[in-house]
C-alpha atoms as a PDB file:
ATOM      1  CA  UNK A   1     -17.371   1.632 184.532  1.00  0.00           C
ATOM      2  CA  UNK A   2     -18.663  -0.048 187.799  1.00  0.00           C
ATOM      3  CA  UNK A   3     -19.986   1.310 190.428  1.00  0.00           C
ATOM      4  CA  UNK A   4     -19.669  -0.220 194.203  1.00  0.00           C
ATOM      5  CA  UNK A   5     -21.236   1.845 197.153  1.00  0.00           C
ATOM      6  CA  UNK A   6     -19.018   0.795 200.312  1.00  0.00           C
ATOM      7  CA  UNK A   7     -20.162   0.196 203.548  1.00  0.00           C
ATOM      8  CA  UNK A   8     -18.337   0.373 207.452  1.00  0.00           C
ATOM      9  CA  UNK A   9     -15.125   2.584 205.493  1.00  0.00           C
ATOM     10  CA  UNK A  10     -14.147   6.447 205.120  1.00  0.00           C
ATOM     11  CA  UNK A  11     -14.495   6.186 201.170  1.00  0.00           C
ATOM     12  CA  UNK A  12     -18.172   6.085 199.935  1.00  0.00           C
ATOM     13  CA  UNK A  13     -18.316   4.895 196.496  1.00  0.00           C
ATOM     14  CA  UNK A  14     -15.385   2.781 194.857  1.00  0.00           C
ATOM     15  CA  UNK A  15     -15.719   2.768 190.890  1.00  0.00           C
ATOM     16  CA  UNK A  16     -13.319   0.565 188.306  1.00  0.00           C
ATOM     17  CA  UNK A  17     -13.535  -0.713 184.792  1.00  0.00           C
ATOM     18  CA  UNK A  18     -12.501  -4.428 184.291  1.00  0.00           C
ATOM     19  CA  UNK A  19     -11.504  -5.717 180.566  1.00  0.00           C
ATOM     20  CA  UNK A  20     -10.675  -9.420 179.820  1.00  0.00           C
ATOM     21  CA  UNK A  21     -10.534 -10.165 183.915  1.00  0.00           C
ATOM     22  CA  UNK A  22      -7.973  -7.356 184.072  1.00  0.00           C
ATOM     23  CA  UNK A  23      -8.529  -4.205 186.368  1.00  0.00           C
ATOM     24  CA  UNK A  24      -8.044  -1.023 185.463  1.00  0.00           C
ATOM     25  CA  UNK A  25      -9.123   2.821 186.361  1.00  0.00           C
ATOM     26  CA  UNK A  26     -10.284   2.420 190.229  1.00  0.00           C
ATOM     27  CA  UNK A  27     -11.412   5.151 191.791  1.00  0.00           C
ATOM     28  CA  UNK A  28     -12.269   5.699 195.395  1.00  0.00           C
ATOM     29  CA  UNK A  29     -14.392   9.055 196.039  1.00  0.00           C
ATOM     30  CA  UNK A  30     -13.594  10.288 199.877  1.00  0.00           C
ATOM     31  CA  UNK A  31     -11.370   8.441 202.487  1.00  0.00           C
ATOM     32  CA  UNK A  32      -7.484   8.771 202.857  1.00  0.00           C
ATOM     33  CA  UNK A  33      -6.704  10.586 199.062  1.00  0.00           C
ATOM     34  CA  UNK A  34      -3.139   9.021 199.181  1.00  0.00           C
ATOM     35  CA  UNK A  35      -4.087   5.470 200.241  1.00  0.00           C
ATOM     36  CA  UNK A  36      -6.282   5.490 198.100  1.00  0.00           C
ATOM     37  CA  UNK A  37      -4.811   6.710 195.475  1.00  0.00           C
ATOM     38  CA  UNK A  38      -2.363   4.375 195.721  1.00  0.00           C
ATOM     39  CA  UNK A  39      -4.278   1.354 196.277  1.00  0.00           C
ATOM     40  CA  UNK A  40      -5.767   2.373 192.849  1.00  0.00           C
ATOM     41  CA  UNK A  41      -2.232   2.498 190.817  1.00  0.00           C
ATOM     42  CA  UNK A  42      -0.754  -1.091 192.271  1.00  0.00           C
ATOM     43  CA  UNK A  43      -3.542  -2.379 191.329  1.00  0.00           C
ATOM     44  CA  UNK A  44      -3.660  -0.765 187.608  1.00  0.00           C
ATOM     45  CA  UNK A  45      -3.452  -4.231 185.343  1.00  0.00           C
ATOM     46  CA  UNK A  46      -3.839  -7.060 187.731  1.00  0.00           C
ATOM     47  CA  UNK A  47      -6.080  -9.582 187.416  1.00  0.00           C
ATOM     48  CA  UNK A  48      -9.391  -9.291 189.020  1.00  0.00           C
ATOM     49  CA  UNK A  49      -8.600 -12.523 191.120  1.00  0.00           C
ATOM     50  CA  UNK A  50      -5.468 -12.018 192.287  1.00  0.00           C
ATOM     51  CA  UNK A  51      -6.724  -8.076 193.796  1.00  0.00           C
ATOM     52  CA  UNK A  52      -9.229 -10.144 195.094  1.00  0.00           C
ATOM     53  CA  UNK A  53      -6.708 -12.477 197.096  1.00  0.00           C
ATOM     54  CA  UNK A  54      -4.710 -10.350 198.132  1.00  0.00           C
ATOM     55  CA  UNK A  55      -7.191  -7.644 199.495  1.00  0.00           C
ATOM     56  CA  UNK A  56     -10.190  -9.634 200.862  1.00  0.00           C
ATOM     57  CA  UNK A  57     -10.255  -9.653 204.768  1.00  0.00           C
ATOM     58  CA  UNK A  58      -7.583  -6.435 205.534  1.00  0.00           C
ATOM     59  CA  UNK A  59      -9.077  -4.678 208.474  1.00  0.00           C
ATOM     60  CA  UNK A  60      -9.127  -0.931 209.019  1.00  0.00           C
ATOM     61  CA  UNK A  61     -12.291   0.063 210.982  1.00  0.00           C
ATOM     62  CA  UNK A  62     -14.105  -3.011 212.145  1.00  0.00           C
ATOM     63  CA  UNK A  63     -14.276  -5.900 209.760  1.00  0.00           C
ATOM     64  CA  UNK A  64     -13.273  -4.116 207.002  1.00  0.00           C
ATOM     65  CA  UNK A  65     -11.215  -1.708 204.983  1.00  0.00           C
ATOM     66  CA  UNK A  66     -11.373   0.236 202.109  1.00  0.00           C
ATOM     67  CA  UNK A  67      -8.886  -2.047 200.541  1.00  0.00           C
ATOM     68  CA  UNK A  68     -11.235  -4.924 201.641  1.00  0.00           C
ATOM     69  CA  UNK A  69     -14.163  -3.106 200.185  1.00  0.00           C
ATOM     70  CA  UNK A  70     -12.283  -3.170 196.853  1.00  0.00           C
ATOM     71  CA  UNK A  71     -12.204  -7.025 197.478  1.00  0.00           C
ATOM     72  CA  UNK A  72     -15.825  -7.320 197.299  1.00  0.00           C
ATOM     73  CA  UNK A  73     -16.552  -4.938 195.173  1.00  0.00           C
ATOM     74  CA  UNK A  74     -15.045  -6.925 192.292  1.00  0.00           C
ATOM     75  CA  UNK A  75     -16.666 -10.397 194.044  1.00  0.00           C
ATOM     76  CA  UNK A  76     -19.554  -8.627 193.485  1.00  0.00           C
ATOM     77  CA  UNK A  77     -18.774  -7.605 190.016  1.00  0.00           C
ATOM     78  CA  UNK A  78     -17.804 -11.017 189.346  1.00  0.00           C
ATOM     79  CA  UNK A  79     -20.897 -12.828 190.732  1.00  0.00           C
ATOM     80  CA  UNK A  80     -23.033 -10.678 188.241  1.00  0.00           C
ATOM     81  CA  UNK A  81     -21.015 -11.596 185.114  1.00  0.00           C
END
């Protein structure tokens, strides 16, 4: 399980488990429970690129979003393999 602590957004910590460049099990703790939650299921088996593409850059408050969070969260997670 990873472990990203987010920064400018409502949710604080956004955690997810990737397996063969496949995401699974992400979990935002605080923000919007219902966005978030369901940021977390479409998300549930795509590959870690494509959530990347299609999340990076999405503005919410300022220049970010917890969706866009996500986004670096797994550039991060990606940049440390």
């Amino acid at each position: 399980m990873a472990t990203y602590k987010t920064r400018g957004v409502c949710s604080s910590i956004i955690e997810f488990e990737v397996e063969e460049g496949i995401l699974h099990s992400v979990r935002f703790e605080n923000g919007c429970d219902g966005n978030l939650e369901a940021i977390g299921r479409l998300v549930e088996g795509m590959r870690v690129v494509d959530v990347i593409e299609k999340l990076n850059g999405i503005q919410c408050q300022g220049n970010t979003s917890c969706p866009d969070q996500l986004a670096k969260a797994l550039q991060e997670y990606l940049a440390g393999i």
